[in-house]
Each structure stands twice: as structure tokens, then as C-alpha cells.
N, C-alpha and C. Protein backbone atom coordinates (compact mmCIF):
# COMPACT_ATOMS: atom_id res chain seq x y z
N UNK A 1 56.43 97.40 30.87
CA UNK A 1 57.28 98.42 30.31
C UNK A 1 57.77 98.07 28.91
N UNK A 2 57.77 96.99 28.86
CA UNK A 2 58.34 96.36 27.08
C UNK A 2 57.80 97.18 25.94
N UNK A 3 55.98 97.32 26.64
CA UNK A 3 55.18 98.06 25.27
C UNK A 3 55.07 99.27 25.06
N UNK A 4 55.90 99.93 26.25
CA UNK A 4 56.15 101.31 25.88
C UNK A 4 56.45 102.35 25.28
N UNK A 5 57.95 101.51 24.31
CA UNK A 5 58.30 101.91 22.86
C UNK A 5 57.19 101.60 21.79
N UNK A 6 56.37 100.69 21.83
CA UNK A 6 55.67 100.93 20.85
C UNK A 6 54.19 101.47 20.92
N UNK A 7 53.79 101.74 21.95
CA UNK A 7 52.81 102.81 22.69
C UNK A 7 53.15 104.13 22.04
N UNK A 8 54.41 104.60 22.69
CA UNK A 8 54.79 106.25 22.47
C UNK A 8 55.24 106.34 20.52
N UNK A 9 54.97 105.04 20.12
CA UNK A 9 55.39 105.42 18.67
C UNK A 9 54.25 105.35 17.87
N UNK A 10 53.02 104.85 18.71
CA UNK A 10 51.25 105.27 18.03
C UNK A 10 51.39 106.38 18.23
N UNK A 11 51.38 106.77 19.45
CA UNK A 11 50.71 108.45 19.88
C UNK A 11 51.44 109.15 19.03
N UNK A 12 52.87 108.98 19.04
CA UNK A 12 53.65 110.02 18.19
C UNK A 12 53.26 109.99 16.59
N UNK A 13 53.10 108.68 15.89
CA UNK A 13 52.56 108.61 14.84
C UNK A 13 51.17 109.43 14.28
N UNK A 14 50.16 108.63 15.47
CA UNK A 14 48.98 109.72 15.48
C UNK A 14 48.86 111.15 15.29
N UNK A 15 49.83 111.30 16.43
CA UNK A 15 50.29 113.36 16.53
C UNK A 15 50.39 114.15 15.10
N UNK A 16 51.52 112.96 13.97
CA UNK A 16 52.09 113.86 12.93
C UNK A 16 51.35 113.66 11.76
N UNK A 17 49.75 113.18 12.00
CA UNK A 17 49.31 113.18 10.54
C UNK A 17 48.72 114.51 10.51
N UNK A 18 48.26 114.28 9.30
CA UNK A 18 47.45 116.14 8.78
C UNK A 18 46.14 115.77 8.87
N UNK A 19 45.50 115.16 9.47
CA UNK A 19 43.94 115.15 9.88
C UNK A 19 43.63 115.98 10.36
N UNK A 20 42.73 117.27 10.14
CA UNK A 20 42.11 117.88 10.79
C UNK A 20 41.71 117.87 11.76
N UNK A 21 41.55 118.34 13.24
CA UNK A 21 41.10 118.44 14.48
C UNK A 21 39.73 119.08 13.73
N UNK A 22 38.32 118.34 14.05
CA UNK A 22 37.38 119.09 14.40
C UNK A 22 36.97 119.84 15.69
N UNK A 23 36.61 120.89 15.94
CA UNK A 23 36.82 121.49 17.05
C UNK A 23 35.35 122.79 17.05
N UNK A 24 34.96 122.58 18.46
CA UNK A 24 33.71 123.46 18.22
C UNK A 24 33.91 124.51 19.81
N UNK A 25 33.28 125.57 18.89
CA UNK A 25 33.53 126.80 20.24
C UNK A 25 32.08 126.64 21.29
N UNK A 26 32.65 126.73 22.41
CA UNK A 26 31.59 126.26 23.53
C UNK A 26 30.27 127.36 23.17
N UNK A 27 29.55 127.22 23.49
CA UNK A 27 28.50 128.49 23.84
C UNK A 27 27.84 128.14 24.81
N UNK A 28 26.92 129.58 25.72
CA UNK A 28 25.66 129.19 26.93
C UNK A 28 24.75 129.86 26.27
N UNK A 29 23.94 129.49 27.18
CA UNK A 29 22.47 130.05 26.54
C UNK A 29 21.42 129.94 28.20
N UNK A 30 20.40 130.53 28.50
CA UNK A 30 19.63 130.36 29.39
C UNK A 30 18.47 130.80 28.99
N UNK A 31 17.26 130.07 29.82
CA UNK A 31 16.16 130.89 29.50
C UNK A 31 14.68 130.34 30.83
N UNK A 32 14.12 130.90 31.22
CA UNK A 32 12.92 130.69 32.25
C UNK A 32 11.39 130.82 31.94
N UNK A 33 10.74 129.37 32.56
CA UNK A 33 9.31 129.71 31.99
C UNK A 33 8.62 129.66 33.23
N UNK A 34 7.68 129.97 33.25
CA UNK A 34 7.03 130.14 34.12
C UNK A 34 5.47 129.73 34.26
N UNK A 35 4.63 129.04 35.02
CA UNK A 35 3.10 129.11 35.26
C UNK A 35 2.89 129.05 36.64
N UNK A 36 1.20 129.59 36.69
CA UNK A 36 0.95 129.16 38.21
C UNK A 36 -0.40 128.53 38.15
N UNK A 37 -0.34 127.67 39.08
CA UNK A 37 -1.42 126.25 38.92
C UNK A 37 -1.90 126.21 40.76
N UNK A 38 -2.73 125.64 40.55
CA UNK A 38 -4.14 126.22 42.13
C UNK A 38 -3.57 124.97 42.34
N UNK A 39 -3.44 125.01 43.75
CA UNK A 39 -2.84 123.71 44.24
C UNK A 39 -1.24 124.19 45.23
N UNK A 40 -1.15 123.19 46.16
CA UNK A 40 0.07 123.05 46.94
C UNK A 40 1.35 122.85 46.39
N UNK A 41 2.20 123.45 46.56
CA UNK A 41 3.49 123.97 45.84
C UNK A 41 4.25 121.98 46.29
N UNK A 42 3.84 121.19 47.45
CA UNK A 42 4.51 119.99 47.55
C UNK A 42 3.35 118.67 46.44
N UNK A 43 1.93 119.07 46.43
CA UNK A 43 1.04 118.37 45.65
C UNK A 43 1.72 118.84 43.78
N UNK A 44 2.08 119.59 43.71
CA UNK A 44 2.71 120.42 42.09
C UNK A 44 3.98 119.39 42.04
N UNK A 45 5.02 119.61 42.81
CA UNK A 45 6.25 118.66 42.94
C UNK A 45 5.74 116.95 42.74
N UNK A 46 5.02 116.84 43.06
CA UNK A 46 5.05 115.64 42.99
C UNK A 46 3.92 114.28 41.77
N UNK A 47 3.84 115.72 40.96
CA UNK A 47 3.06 114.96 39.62
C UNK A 47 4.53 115.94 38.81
N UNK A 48 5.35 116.55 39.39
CA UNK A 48 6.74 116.49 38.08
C UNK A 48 7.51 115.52 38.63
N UNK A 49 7.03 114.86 39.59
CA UNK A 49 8.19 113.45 39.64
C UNK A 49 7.55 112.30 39.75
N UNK A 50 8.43 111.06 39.94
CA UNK A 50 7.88 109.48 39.95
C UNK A 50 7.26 110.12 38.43
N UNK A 51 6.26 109.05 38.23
CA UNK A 51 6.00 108.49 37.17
C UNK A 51 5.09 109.70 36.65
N UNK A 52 6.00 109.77 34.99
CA UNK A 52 6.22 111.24 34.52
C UNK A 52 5.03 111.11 32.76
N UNK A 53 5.14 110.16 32.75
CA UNK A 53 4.24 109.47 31.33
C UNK A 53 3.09 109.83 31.28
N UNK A 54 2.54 110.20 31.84
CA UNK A 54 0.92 110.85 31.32
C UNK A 54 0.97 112.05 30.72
N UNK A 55 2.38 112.78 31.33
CA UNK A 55 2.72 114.32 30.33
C UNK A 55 3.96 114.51 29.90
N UNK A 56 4.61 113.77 29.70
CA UNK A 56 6.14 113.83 29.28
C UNK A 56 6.28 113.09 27.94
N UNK A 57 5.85 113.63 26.80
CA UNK A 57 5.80 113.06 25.61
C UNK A 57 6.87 112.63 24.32
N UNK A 58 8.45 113.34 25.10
CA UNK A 58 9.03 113.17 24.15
C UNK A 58 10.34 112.21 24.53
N UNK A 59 10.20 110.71 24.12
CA UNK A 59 11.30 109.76 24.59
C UNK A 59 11.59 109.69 23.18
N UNK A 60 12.98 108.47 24.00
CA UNK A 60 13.90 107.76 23.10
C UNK A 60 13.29 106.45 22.10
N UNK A 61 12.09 105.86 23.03
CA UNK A 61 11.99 104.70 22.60
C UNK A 61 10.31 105.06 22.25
N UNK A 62 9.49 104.52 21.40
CA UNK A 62 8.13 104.77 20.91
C UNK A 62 7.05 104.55 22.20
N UNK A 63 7.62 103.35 22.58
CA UNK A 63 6.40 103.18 24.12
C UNK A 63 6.95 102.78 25.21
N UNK A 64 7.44 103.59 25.58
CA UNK A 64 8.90 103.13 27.09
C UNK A 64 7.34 102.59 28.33
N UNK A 65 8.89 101.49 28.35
CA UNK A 65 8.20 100.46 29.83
C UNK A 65 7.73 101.64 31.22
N UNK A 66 8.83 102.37 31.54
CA UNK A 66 8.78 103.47 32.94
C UNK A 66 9.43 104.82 32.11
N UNK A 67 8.89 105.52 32.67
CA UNK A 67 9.48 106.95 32.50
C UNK A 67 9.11 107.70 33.84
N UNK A 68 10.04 107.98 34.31
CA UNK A 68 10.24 108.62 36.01
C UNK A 68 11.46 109.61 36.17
N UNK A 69 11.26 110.14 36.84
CA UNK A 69 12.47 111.04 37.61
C UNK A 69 11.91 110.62 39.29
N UNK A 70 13.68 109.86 39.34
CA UNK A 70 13.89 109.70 41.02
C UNK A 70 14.06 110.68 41.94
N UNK A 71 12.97 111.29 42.58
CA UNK A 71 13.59 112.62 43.00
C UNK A 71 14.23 112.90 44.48
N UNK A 72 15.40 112.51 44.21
CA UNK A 72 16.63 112.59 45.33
C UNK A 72 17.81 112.45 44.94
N UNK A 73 18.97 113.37 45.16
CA UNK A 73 20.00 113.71 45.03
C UNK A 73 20.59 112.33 44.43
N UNK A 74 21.67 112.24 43.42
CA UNK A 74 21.72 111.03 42.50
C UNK A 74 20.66 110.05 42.18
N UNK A 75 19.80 110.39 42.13
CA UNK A 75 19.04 109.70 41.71
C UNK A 75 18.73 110.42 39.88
N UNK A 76 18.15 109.87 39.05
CA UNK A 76 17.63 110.50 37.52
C UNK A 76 16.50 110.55 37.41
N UNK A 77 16.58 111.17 35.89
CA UNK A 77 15.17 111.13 34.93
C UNK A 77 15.57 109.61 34.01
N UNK A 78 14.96 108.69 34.13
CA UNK A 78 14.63 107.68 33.72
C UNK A 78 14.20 107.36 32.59
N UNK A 79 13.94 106.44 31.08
CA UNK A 79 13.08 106.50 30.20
C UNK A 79 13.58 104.59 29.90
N UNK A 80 13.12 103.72 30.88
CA UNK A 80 13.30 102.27 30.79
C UNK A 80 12.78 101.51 29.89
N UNK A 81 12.94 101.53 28.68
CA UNK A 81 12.60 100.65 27.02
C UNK A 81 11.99 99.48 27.46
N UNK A 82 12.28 98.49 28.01
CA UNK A 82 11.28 97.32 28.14
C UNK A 82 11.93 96.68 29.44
N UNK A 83 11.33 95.31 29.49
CA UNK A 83 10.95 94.88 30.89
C UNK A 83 12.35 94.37 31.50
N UNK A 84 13.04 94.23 30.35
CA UNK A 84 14.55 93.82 30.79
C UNK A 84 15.39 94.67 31.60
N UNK A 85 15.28 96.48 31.82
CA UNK A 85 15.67 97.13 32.24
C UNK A 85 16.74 97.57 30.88
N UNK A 86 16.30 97.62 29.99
CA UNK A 86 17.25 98.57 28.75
C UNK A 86 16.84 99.90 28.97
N UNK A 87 17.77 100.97 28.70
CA UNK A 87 17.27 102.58 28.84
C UNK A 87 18.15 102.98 28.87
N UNK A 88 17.67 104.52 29.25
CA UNK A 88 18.53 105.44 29.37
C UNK A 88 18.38 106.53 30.93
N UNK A 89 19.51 107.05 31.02
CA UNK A 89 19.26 107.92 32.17
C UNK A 89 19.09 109.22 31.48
N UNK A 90 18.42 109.83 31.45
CA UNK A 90 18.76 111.46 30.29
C UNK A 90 19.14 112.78 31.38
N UNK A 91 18.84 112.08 32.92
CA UNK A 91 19.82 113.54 33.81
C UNK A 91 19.56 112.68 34.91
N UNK A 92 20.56 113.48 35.69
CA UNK A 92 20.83 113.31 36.95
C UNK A 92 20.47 114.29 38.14
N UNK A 93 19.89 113.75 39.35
CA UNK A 93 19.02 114.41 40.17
C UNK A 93 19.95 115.34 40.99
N UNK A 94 20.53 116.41 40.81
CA UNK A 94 21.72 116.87 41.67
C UNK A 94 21.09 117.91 43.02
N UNK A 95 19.96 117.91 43.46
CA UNK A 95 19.16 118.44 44.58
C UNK A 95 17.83 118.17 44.29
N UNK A 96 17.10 118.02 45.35
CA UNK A 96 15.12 117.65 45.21
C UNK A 96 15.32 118.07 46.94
N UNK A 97 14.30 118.91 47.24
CA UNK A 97 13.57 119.38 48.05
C UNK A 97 12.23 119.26 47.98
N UNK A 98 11.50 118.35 48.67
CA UNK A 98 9.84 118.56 48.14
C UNK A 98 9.24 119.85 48.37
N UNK A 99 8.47 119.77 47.03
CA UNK A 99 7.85 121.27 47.17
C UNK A 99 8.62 122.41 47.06
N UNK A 100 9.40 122.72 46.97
CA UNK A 100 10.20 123.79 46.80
C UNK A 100 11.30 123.38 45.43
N UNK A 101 12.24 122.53 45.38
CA UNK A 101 13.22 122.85 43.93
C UNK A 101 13.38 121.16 43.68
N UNK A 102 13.98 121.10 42.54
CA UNK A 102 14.09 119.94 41.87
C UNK A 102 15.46 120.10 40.59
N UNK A 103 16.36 119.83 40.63
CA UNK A 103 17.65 120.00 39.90
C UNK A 103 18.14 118.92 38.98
N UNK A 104 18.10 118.73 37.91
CA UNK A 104 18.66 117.62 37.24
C UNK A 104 20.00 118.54 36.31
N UNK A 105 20.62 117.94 36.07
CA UNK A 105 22.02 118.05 35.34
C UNK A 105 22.15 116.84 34.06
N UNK A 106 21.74 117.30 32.80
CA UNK A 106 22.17 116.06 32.04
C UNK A 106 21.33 116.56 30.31
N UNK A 107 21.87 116.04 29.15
CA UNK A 107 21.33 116.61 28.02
C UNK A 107 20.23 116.52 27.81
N UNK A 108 19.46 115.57 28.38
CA UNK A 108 17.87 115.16 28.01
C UNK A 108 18.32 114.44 26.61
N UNK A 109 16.70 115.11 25.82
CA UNK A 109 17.12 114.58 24.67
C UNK A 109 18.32 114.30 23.67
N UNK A 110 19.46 114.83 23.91
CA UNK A 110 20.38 115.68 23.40
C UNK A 110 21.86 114.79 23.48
N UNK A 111 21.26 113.47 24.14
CA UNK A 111 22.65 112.82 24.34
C UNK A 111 23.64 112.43 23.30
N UNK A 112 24.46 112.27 23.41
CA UNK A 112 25.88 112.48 22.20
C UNK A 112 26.86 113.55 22.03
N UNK A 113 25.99 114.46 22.58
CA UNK A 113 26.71 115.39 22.05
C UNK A 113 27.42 116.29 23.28
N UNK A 114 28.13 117.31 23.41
CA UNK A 114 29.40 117.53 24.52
C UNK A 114 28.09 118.51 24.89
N UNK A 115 27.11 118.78 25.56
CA UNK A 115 26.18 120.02 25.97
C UNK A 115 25.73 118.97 27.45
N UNK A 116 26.05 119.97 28.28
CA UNK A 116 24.75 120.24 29.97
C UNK A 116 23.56 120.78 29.85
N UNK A 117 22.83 120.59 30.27
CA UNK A 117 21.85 121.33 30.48
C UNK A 117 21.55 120.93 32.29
N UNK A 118 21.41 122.51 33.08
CA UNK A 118 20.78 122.46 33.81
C UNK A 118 19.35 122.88 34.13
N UNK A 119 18.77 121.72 34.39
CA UNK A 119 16.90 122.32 34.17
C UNK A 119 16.83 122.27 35.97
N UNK A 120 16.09 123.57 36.59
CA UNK A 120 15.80 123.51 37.87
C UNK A 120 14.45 123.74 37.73
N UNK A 121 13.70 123.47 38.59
CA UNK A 121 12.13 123.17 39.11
C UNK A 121 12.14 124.57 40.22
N UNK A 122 11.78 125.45 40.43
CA UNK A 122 11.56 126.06 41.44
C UNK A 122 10.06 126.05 41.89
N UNK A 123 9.65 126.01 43.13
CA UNK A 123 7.78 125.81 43.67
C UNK A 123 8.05 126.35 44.69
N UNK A 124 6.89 127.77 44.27
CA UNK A 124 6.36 128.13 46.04
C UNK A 124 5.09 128.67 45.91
N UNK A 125 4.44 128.97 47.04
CA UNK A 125 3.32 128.70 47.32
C UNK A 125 2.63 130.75 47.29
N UNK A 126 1.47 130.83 46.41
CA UNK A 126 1.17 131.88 46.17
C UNK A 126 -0.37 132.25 46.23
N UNK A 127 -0.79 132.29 47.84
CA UNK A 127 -2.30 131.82 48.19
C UNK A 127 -2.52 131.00 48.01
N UNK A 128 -3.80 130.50 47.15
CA UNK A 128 -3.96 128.96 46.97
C UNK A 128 -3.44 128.04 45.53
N UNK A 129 -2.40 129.09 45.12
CA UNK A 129 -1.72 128.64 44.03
C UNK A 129 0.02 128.00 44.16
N UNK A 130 0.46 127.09 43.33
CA UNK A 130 1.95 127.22 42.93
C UNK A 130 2.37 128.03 41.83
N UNK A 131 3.23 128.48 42.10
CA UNK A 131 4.49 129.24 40.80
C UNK A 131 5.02 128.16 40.47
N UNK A 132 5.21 128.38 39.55
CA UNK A 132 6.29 127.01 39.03
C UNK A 132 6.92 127.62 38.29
N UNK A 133 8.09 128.24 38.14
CA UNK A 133 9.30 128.55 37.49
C UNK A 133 10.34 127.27 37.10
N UNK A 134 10.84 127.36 35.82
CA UNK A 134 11.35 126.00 35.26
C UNK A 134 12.89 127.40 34.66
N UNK A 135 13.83 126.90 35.43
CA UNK A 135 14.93 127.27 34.73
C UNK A 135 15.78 126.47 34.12
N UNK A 136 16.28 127.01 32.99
CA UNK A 136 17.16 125.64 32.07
C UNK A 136 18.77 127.08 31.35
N UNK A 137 19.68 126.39 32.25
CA UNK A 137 21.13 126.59 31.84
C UNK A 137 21.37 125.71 30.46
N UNK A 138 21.98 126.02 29.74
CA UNK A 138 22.77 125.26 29.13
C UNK A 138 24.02 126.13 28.34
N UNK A 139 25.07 124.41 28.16
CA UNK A 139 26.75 125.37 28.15
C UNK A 139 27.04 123.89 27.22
N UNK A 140 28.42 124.21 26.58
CA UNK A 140 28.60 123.30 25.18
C UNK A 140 28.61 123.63 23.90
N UNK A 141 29.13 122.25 23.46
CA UNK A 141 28.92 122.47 21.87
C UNK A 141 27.18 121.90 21.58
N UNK A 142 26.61 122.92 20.76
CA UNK A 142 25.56 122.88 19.99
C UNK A 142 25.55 123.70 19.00
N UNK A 143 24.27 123.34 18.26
CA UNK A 143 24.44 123.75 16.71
C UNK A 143 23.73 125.64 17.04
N UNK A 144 23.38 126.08 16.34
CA UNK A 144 22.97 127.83 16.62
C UNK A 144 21.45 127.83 16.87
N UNK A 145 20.71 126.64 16.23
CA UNK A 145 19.43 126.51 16.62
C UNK A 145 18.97 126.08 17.75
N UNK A 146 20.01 125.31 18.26
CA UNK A 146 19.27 124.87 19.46
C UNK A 146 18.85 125.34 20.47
N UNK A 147 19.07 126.61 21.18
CA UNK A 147 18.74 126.99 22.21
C UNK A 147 17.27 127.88 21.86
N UNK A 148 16.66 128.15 20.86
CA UNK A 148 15.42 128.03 20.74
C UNK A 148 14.71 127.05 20.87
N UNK A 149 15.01 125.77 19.86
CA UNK A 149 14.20 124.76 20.18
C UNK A 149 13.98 123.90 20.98
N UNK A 150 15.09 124.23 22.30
CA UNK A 150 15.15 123.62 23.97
C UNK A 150 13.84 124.23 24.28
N UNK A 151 13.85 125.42 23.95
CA UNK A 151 13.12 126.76 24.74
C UNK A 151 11.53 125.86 24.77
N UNK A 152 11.18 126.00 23.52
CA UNK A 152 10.51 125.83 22.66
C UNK A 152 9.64 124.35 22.98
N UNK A 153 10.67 123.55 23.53
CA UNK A 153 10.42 122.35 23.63
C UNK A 153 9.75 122.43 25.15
N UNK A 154 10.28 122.94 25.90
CA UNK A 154 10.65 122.96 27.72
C UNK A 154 8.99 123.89 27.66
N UNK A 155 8.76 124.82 26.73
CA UNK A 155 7.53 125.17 26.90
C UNK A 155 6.23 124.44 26.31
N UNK A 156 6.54 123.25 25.83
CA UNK A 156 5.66 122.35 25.43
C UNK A 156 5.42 121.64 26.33
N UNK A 157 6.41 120.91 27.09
CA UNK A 157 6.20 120.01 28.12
C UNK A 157 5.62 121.03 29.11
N UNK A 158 6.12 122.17 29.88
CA UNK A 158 4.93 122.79 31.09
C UNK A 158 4.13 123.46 30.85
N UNK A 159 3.69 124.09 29.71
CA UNK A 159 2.27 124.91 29.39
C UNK A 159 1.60 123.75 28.44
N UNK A 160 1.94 123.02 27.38
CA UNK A 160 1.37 122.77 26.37
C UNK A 160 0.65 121.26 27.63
N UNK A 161 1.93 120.64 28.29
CA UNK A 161 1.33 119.34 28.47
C UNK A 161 1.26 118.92 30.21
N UNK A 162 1.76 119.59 31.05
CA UNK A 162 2.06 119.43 32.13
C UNK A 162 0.75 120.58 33.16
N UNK A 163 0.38 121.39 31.94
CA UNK A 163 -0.30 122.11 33.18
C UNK A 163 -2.10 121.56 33.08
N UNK A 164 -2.19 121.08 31.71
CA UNK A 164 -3.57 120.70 31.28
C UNK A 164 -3.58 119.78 32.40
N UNK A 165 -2.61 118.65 32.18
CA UNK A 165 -2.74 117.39 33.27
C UNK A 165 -3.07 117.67 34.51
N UNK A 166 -1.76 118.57 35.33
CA UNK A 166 -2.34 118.91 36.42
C UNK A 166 -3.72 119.75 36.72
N UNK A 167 -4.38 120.27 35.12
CA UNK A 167 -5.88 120.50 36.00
C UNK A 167 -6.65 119.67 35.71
N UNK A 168 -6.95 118.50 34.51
CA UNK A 168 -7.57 117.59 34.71
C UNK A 168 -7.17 116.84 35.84
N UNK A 169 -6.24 116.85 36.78
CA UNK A 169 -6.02 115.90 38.12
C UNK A 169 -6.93 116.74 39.37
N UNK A 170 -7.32 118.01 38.90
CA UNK A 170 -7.65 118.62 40.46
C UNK A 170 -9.25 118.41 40.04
């Protein structure tokens, strides 16, 4: 209790300068992509999880050791820099159902800054095809461009790079 008087006489000090508060107005944004790929809606789920590096091209680090998404409830998307276990988590697994949905919560690329993004996986089965619907929430401060170039991006990774793979795999 001694440092209390001089605790409450930072904060109060702090309080009365004229520094500007920077301050940013939240915004959302949403948007859904969609493909459908020949194959089992639980065989589809499971080349977008575990080990994600043969089509997931855009990390933190130039040649990451692992890049994975753990797919079970707290578990992440992964991008492990070298053998020491340095990295990053870029979301968190907040539901996985095989074959059917896959939920992460977290900025991805985007870390630093006050923005969510929720990206969901939806898979079901359409004759001898999957749907794959990819929905992505996002809420926060971001700049006015960004919610195109999420878009933009999210359709690079499942049409540009995720669906070639999965047909060179079948």
C-alpha cells in the first residue's frame, strides 16, 4: 500500500497530458467462396488440415519448418520457423467436425493489429463431389482496403492453390 500514492499520481499524471488518443472506428465485413471438387466431403477435410504446405503459400517466415492446422477444438493453424519450435499460432481451432466444418478464430496474416477474422470450412457431400464453402467474418480495426484483399487472398489459397492440389492428389 506505500506505492499507492505514487501509482495514482502516474495514472493521474498520464490522464492530464494533451497527447492525442489515437482511436479507430471498428468495422465488419464478410464474404463466401465457394468450389466443388470430386471426392469425399471427409477425404476434402483432410488435405485442409495437418500438414498444409504443399498449398498454403503465404507465411511469416520464407521456409517454415511445419505449417499445419490442428484440427480439434483449441487446437491452431500453426506456421513453426525452425527446429527449435519458434512460430507463430495465426488462429485458433474453435470447432472441427471431420468432413463436415472446420472453424478457426484468429487474424492470420494480419497479426498486430485489433481485427478477428472468422474463417469457417463448411463440406458436404454432392454425389460424387464435395462443396466446399469457405466463410470468412471479419470485425475490427482495419485499414478500407482490406477486406478486398482478404477476399482476394482467401480466393487464392482455394481456387488458385488448394483445388489444383487436390486434383493432382486424385
Amino acid at each position: 500500500m506505500k506505492y499507492f500514492p505514487f501509482i495514482l499520481a502516474m495514472i493521474v499524471s498520464a490522464c492530464q497530458t494533451n497527447q492525442p488518443v489515437d482511436t479507430a472506428t471498428p468495422h465488419a465485413f464478410s464474404f463466401s467462396i465457394e468450389t466443388r471438387l470430386i471426392g469425399t466431403p471427409e477425404a476434402v477435410y483432410d488435405q485442409l488440415t495437418g500438414d498444409i504446405s504443399p498449398w498454403w503459400d503465404h507465411t511469416f517466415s520464407e521456409n517454415p519448418h511445419q505449417l499445419y492446422i490442428e484440427a480439434k477444438p483449441g487446437g491452431g493453424f500453426y506456421e513453426i520457423f525452425d527446429e527449435s519450435g519458434d512460430g507463430v499460432r495465426h488462429a485458433v481451432v474453435t470447432a472441427a467436425h471431420r468432413g463436415k466444418l472446420l472453424r478457426m478464430e484468429g487474424p492470420l496474416g494480419l497479426a498486430g493489429h485489433a481485427l478477428t477474422l472468422v474463417s469457417t470450412y463448411h463440406l458436404s457431400a454432392v454425389n460424387d463431389s464435395t462443396l466446399l464453402k469457405v466463410e470468412v467474418h471479419g470485425a475490427g480495426e482495419f485499414k478500407e482496403e482490406w477486406p478486398k484483399v482478404i477476399e482476394s487472398v482467401w480466393h487464392h489459397f482455394m481456387i488458385d492453390r488448394f483445388q489444383p492440389h487436390w486434383e493432382e492428389q486424385q
